[in-house]
N, C-alpha and C. Protein backbone atom coordinates (compact mmCIF):
# COMPACT_ATOMS: atom_id res chain seq x y z
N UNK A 1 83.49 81.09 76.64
CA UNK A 1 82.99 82.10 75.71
C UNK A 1 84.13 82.66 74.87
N UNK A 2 85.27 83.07 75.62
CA UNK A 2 86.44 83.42 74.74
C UNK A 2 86.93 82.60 73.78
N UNK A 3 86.84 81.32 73.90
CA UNK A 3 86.91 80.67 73.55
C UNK A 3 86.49 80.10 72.05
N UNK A 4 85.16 80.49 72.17
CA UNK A 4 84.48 80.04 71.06
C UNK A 4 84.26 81.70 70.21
N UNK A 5 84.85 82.96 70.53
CA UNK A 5 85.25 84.80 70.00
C UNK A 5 86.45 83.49 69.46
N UNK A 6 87.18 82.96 69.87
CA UNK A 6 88.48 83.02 69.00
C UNK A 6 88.17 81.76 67.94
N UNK A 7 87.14 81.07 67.69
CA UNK A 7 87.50 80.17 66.93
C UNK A 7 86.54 80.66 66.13
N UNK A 8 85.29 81.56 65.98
CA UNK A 8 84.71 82.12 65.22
C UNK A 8 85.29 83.31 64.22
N UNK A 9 85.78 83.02 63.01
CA UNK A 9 86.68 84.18 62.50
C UNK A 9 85.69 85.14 62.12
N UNK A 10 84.64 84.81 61.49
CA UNK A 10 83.47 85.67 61.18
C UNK A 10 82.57 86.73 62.36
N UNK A 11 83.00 86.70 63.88
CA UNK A 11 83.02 87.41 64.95
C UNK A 11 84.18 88.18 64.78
N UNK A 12 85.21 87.67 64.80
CA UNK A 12 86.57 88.19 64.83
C UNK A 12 86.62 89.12 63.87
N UNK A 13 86.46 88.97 62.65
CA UNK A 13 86.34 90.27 61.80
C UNK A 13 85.39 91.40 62.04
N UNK A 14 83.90 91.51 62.70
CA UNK A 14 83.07 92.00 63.16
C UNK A 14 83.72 92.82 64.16
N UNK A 15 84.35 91.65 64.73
CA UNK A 15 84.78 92.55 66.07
C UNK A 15 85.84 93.69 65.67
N UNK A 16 86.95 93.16 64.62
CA UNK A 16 88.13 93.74 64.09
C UNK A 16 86.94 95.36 63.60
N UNK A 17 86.52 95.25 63.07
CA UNK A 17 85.58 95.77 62.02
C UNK A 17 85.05 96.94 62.91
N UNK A 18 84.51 96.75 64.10
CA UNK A 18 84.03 97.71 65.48
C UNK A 18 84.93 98.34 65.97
N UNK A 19 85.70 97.65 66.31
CA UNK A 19 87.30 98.24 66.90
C UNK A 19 87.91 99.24 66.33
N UNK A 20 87.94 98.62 65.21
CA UNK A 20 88.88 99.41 64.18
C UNK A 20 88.26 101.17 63.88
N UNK A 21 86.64 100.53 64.27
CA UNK A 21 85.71 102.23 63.83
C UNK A 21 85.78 102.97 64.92
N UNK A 22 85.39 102.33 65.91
CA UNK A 22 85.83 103.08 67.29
C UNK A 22 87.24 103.85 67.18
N UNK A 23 88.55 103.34 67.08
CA UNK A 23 89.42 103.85 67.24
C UNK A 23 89.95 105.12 66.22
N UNK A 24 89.15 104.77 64.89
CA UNK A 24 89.19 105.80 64.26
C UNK A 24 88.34 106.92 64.55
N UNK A 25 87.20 106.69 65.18
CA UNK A 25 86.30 107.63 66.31
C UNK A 25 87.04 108.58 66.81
N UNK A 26 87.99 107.67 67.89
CA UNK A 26 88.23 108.33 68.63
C UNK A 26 89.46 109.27 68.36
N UNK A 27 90.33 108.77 67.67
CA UNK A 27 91.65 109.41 66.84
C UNK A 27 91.18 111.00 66.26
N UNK A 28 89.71 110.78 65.30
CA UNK A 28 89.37 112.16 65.76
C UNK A 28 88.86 112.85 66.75
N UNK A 29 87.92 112.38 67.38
CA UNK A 29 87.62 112.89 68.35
C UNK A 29 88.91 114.26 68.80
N UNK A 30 89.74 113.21 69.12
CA UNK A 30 91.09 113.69 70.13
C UNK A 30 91.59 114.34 68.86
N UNK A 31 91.50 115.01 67.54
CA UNK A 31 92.38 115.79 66.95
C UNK A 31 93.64 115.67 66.74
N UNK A 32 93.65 113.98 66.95
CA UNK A 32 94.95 113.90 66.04
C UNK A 32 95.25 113.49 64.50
N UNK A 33 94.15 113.74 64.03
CA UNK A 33 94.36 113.22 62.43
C UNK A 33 94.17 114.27 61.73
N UNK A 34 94.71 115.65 62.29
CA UNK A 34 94.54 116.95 61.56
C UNK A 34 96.40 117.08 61.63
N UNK A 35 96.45 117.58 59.94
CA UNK A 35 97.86 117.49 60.18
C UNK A 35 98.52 118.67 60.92
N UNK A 36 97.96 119.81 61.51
CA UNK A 36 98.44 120.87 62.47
C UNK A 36 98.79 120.48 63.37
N UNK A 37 97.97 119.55 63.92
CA UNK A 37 98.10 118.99 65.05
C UNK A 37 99.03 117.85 65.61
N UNK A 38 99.48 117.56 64.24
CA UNK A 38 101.23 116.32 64.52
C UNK A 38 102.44 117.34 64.08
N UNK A 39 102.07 118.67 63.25
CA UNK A 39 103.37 118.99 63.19
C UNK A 39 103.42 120.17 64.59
N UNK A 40 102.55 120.24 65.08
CA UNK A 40 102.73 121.14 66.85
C UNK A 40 102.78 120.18 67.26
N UNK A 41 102.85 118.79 67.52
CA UNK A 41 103.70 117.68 68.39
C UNK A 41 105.02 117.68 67.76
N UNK A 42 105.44 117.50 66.53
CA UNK A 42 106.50 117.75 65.71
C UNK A 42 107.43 119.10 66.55
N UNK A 43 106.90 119.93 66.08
CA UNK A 43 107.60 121.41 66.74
C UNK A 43 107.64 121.51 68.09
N UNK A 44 106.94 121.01 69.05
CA UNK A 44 106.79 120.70 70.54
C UNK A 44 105.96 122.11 70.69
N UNK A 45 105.10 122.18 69.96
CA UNK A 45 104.19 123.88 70.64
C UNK A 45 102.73 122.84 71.07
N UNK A 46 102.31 121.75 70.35
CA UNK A 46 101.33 120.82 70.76
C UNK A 46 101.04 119.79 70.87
N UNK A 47 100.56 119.76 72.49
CA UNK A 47 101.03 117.80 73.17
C UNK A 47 99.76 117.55 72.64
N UNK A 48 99.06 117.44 71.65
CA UNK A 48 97.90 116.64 72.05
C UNK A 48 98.42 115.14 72.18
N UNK A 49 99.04 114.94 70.81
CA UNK A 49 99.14 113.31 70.44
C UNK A 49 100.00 112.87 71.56
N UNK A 50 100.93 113.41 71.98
CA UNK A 50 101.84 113.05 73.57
C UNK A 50 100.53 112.30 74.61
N UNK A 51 100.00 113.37 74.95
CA UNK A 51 98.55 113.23 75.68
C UNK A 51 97.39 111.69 75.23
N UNK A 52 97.27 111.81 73.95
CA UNK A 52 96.25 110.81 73.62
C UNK A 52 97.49 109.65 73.87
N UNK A 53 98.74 109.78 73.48
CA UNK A 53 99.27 108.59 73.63
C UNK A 53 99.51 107.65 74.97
N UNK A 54 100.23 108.78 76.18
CA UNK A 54 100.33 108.57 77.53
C UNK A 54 99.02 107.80 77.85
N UNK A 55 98.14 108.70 77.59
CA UNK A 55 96.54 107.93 78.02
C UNK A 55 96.02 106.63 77.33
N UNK A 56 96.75 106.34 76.34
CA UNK A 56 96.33 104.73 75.80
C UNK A 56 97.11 104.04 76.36
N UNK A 57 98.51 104.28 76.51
CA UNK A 57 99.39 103.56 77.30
C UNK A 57 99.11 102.83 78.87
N UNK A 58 98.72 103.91 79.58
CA UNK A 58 98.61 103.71 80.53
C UNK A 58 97.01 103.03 80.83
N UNK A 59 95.69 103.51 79.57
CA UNK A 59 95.28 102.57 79.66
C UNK A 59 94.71 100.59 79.27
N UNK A 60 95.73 101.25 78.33
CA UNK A 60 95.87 99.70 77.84
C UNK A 60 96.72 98.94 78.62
N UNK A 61 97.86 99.51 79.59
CA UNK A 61 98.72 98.94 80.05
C UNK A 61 97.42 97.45 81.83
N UNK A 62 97.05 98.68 82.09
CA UNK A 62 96.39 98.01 83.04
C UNK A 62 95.13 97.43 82.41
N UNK A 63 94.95 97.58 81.63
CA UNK A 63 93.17 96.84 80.79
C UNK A 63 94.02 95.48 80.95
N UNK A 64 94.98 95.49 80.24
CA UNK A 64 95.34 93.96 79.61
C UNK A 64 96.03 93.29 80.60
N UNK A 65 96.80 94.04 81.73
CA UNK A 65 97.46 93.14 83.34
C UNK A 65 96.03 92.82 83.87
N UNK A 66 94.52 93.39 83.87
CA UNK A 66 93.65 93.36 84.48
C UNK A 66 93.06 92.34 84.10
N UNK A 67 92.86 91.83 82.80
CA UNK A 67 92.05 90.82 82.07
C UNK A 67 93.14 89.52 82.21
N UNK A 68 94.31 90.08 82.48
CA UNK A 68 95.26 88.71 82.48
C UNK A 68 95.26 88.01 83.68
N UNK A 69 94.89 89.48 84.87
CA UNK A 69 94.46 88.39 85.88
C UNK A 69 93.92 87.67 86.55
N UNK A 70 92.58 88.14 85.54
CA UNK A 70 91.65 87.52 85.69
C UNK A 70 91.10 86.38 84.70
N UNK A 71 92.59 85.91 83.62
CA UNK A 71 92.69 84.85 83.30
C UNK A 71 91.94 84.96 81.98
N UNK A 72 91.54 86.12 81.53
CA UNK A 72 90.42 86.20 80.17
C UNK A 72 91.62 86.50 78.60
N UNK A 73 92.94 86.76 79.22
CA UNK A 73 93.83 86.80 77.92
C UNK A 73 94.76 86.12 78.26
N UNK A 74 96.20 85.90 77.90
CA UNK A 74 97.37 85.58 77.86
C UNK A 74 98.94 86.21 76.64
N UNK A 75 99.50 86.85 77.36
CA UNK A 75 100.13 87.22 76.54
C UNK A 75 100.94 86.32 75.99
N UNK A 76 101.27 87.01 74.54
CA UNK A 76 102.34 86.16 73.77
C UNK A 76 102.95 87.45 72.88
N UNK A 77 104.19 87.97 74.03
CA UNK A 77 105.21 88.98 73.47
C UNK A 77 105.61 88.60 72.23
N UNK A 78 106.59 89.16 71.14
CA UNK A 78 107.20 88.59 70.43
C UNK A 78 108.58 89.28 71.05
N UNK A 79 109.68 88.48 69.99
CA UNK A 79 111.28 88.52 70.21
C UNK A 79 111.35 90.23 69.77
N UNK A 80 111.98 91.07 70.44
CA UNK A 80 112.20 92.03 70.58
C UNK A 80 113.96 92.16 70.24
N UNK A 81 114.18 93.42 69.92
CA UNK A 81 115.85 93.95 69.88
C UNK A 81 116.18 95.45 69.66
N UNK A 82 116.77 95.59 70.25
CA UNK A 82 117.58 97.16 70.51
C UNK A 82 117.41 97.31 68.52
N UNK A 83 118.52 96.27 67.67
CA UNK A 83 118.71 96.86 66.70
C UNK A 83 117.47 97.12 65.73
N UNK A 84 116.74 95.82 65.57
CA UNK A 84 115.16 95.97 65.04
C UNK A 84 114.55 97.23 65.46
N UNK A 85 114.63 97.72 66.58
CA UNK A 85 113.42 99.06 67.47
C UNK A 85 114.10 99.93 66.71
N UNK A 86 115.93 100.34 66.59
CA UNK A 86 116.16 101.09 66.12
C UNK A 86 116.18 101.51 64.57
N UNK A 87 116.28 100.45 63.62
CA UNK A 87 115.61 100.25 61.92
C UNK A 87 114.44 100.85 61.68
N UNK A 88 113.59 100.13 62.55
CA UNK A 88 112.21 100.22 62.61
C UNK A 88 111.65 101.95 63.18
N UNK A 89 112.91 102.54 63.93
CA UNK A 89 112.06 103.62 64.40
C UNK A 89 112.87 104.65 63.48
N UNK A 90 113.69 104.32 62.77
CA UNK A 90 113.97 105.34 61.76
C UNK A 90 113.09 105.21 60.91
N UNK A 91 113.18 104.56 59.93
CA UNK A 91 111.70 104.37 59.26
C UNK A 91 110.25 104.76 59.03
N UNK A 92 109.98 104.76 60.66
CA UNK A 92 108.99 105.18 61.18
C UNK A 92 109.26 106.96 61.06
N UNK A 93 109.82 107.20 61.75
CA UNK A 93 110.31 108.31 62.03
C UNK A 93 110.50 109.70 60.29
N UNK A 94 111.12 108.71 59.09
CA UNK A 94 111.39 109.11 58.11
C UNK A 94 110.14 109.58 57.92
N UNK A 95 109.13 108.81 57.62
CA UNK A 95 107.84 108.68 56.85
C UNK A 95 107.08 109.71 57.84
N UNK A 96 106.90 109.52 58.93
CA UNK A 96 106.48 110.20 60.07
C UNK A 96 106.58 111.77 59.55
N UNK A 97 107.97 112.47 59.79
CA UNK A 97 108.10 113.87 59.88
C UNK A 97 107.83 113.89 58.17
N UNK A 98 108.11 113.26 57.41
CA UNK A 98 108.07 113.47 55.81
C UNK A 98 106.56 113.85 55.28
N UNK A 99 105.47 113.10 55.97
CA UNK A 99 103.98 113.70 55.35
C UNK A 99 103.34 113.98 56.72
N UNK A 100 103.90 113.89 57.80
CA UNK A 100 102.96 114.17 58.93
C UNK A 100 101.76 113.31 59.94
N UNK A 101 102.05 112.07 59.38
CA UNK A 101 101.73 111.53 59.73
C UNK A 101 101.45 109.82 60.74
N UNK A 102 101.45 108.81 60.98
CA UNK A 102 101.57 107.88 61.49
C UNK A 102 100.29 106.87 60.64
N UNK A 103 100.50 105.85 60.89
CA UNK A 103 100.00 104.76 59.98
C UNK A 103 97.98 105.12 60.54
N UNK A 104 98.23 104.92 61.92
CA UNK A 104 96.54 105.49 62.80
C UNK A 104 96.29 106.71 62.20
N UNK A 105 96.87 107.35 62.26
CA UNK A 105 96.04 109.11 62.10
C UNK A 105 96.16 109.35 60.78
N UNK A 106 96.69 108.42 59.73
CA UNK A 106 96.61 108.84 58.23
C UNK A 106 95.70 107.75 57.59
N UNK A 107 95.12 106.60 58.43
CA UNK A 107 93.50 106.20 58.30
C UNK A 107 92.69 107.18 58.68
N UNK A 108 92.76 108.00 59.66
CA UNK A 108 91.62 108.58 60.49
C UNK A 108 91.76 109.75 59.34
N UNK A 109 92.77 110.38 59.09
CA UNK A 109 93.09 111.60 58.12
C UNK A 109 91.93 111.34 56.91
N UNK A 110 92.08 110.20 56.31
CA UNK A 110 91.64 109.58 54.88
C UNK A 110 89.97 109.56 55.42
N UNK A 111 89.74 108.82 56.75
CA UNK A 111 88.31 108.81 56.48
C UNK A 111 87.86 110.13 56.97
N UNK A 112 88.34 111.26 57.31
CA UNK A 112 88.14 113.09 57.58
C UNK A 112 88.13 113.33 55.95
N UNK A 113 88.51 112.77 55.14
CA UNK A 113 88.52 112.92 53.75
C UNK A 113 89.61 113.92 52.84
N UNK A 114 90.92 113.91 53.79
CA UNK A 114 92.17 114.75 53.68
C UNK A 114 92.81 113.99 52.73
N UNK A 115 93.06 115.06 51.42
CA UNK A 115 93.33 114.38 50.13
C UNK A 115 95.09 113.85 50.09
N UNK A 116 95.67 115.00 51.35
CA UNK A 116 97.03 114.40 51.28
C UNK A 116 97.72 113.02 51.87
N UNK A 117 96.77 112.76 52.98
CA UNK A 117 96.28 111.22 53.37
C UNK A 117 96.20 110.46 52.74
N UNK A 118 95.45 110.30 51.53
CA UNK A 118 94.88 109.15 51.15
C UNK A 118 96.13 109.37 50.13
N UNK A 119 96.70 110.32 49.30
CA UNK A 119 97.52 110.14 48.25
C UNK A 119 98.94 110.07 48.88
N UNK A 120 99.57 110.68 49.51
CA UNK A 120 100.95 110.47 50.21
C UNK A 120 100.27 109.56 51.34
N UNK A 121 99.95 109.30 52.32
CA UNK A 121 99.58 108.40 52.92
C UNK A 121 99.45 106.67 52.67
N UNK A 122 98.44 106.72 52.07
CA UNK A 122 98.16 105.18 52.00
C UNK A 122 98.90 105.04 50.78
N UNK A 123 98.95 105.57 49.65
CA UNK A 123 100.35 104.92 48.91
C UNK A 123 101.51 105.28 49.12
N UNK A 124 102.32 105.67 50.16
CA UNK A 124 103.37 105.43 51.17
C UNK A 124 103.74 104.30 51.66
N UNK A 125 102.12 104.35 52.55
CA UNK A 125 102.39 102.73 53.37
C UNK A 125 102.34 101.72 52.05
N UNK A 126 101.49 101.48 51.05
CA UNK A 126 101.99 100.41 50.09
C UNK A 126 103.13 100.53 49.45
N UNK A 127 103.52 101.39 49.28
CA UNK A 127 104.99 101.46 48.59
C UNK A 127 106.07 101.27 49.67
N UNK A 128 105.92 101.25 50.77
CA UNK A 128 107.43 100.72 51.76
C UNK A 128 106.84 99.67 52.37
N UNK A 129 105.62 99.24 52.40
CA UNK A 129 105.31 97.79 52.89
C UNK A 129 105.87 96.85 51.57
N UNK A 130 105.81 97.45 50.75
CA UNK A 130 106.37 96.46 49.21
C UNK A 130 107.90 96.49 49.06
N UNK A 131 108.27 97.90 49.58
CA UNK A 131 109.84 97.92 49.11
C UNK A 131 110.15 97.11 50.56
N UNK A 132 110.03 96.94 52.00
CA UNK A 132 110.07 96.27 53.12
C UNK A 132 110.46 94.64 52.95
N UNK A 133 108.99 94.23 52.34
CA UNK A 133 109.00 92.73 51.84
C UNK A 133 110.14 92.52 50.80
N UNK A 134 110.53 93.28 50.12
CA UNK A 134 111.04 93.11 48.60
C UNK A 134 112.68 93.04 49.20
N UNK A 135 112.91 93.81 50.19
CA UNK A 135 114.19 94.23 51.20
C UNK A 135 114.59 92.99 52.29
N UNK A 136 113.52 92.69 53.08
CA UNK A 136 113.53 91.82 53.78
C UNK A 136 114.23 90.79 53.93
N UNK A 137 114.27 90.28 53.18
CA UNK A 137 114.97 88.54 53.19
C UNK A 137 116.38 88.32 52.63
N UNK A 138 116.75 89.81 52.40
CA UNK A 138 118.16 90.50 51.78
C UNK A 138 119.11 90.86 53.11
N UNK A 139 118.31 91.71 53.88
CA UNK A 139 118.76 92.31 55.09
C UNK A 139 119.74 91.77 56.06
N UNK A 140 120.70 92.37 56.20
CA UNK A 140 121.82 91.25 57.33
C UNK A 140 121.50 91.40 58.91
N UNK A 141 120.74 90.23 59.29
CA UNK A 141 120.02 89.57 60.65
C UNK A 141 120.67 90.40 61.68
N UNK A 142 122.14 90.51 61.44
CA UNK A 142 122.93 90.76 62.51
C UNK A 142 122.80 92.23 62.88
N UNK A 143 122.61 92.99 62.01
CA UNK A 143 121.72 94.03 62.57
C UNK A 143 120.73 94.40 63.04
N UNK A 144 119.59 93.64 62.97
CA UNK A 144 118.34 93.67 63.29
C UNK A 144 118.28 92.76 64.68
N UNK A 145 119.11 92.00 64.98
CA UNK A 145 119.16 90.97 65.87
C UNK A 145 119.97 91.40 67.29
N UNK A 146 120.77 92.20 66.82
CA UNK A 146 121.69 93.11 68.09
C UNK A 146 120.71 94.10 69.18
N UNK A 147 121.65 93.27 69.94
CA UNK A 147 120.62 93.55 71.26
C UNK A 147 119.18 92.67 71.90
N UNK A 148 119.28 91.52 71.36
CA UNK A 148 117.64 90.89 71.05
C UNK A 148 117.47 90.82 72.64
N UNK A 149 116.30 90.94 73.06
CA UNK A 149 115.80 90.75 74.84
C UNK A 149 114.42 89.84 74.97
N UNK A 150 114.91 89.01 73.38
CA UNK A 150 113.78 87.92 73.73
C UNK A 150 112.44 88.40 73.88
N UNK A 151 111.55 87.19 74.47
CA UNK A 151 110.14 87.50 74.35
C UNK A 151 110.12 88.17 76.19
N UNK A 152 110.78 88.70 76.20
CA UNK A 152 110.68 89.06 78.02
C UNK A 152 110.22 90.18 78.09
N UNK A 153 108.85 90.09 79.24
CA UNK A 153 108.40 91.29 79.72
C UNK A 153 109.48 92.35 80.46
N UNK A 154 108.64 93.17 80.71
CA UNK A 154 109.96 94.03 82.06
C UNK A 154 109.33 93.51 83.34
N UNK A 155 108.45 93.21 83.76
CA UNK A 155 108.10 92.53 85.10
C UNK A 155 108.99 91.08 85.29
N UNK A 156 108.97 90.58 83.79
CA UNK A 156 109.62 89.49 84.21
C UNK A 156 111.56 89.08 83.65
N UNK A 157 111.73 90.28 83.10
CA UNK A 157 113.27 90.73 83.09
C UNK A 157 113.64 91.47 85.04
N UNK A 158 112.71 91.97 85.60
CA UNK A 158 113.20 92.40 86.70
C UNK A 158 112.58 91.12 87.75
N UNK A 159 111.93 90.00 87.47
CA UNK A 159 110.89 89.15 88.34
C UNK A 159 110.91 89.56 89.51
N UNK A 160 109.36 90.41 89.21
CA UNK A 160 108.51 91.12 90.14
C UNK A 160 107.06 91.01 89.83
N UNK A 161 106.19 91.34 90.48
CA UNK A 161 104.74 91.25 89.84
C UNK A 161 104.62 91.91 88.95
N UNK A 162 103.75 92.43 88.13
CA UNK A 162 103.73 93.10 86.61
C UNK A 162 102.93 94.50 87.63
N UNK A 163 102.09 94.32 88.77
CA UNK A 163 101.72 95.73 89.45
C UNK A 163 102.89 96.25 90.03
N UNK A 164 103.79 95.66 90.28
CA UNK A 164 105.22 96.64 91.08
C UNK A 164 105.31 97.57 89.70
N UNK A 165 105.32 97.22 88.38
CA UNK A 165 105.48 97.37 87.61
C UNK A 165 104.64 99.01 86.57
N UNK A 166 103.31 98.22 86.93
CA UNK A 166 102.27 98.84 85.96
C UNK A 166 102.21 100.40 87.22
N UNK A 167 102.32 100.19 88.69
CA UNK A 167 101.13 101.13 89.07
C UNK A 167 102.19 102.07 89.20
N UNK A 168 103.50 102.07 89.44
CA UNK A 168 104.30 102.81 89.37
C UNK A 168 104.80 104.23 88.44
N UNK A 169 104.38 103.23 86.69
CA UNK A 169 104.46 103.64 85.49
C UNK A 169 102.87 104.29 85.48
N UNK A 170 102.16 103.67 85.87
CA UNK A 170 100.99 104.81 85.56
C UNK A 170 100.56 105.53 86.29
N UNK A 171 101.34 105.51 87.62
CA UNK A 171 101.53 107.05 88.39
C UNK A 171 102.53 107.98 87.87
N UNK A 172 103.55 107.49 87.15
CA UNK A 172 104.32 109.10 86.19
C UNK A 172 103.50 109.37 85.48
N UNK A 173 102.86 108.34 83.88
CA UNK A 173 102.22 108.44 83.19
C UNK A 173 101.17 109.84 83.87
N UNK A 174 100.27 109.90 84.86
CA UNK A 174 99.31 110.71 85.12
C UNK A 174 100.29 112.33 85.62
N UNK A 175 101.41 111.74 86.43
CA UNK A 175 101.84 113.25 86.77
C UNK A 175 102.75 114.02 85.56
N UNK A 176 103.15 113.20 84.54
CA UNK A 176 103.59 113.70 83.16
C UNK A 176 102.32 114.43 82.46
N UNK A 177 100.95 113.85 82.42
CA UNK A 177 100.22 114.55 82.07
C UNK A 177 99.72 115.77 82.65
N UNK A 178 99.87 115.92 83.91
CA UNK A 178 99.36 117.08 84.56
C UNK A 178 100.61 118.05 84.58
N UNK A 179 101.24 117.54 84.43
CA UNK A 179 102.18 118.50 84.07
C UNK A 179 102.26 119.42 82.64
N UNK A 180 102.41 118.30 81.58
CA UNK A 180 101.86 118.57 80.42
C UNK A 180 100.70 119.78 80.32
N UNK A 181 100.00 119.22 80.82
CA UNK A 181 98.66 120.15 80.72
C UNK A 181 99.29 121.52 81.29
């Protein structure tokens, strides 16, 4: 059956298409696509987005060890690096504290119908996804490449089961939140 979800692209977009509404669902739901609510994660007076995040983490972390072991996915990490995470999380980070937002919660912002969303927002992301590409193939590797740790999990950088792994992390994950709270 998975099988024939992946060779159907016209499912695959359907599905993309569901997913994608759900998660913007839920992004409000959880009040993170109000911009008060990223700059009190910003200022540290409000965990929500801390909170919604811990809780996707931890449950996506075991959804996808769960389906893997039961053989219904397979991962395929990509090449990772200290220097790339660190480019990449300035960047992130710039744009981030600069309008308040993150690439998820300034969709969810836009479809709440928040005019600073859709105008600093989504022509943000097209204007540094363009200046990115336009940058890209200029960029010296050797920075982006420092530190690379390959396509390696951490279960299998430490080779251990991926549960020595997962149940450990999503027992802080829960006592970080109750703490939090």
């Amino acid at each position: 059956m998975l099988k024939e979800l992946h060779r159907s692209k016209k499912v695959q977009l359907w599905l993309g298409l569901f997913t994608g509404i759900a998660f913007g669902f839920f992004l409000q739901k959880g009040g993170v696509t109000r911009y008060d609510v990223i700059m009190g994660q910003l200022l540290l007076t409000d965990f929500t987005v801390v909170k919604i995040m811990l809780s996707a983490v931890a449950t996506g972390m075991v959804g996808i060890y769960a389906m893997r072991s039961l053989g219904l996915v397979r991962l395929n990490p990509k090449a990772g690096s200290i220097g790339a995470s660190v480019v990449g999380g300035l960047i992130f980070g710039v744009g981030f504290a600069t309008l308040g937002y993150c690439p998820g919660t300034v969709a969810g912002a836009v479809g709440n119908g928040f005019l600073d969303a859709l105008v600093g927002g989504i022509v943000g992301i097209l204007i540094g996804a363009a200046a990115f590409a336009h940058v890209f193939p200029r960029l010296d590797r050797s920075v982006l490449n420092w530190g690379s740790v390959g396509t390696v999990t951490i279960p299998e950088l430490l080779k251990v089961n991926a549960w020595v792994v997962i149940v450990p992390i999503v027992a802080l994950i829960i006592l970080l939140l109750r703490w939090i709270d």
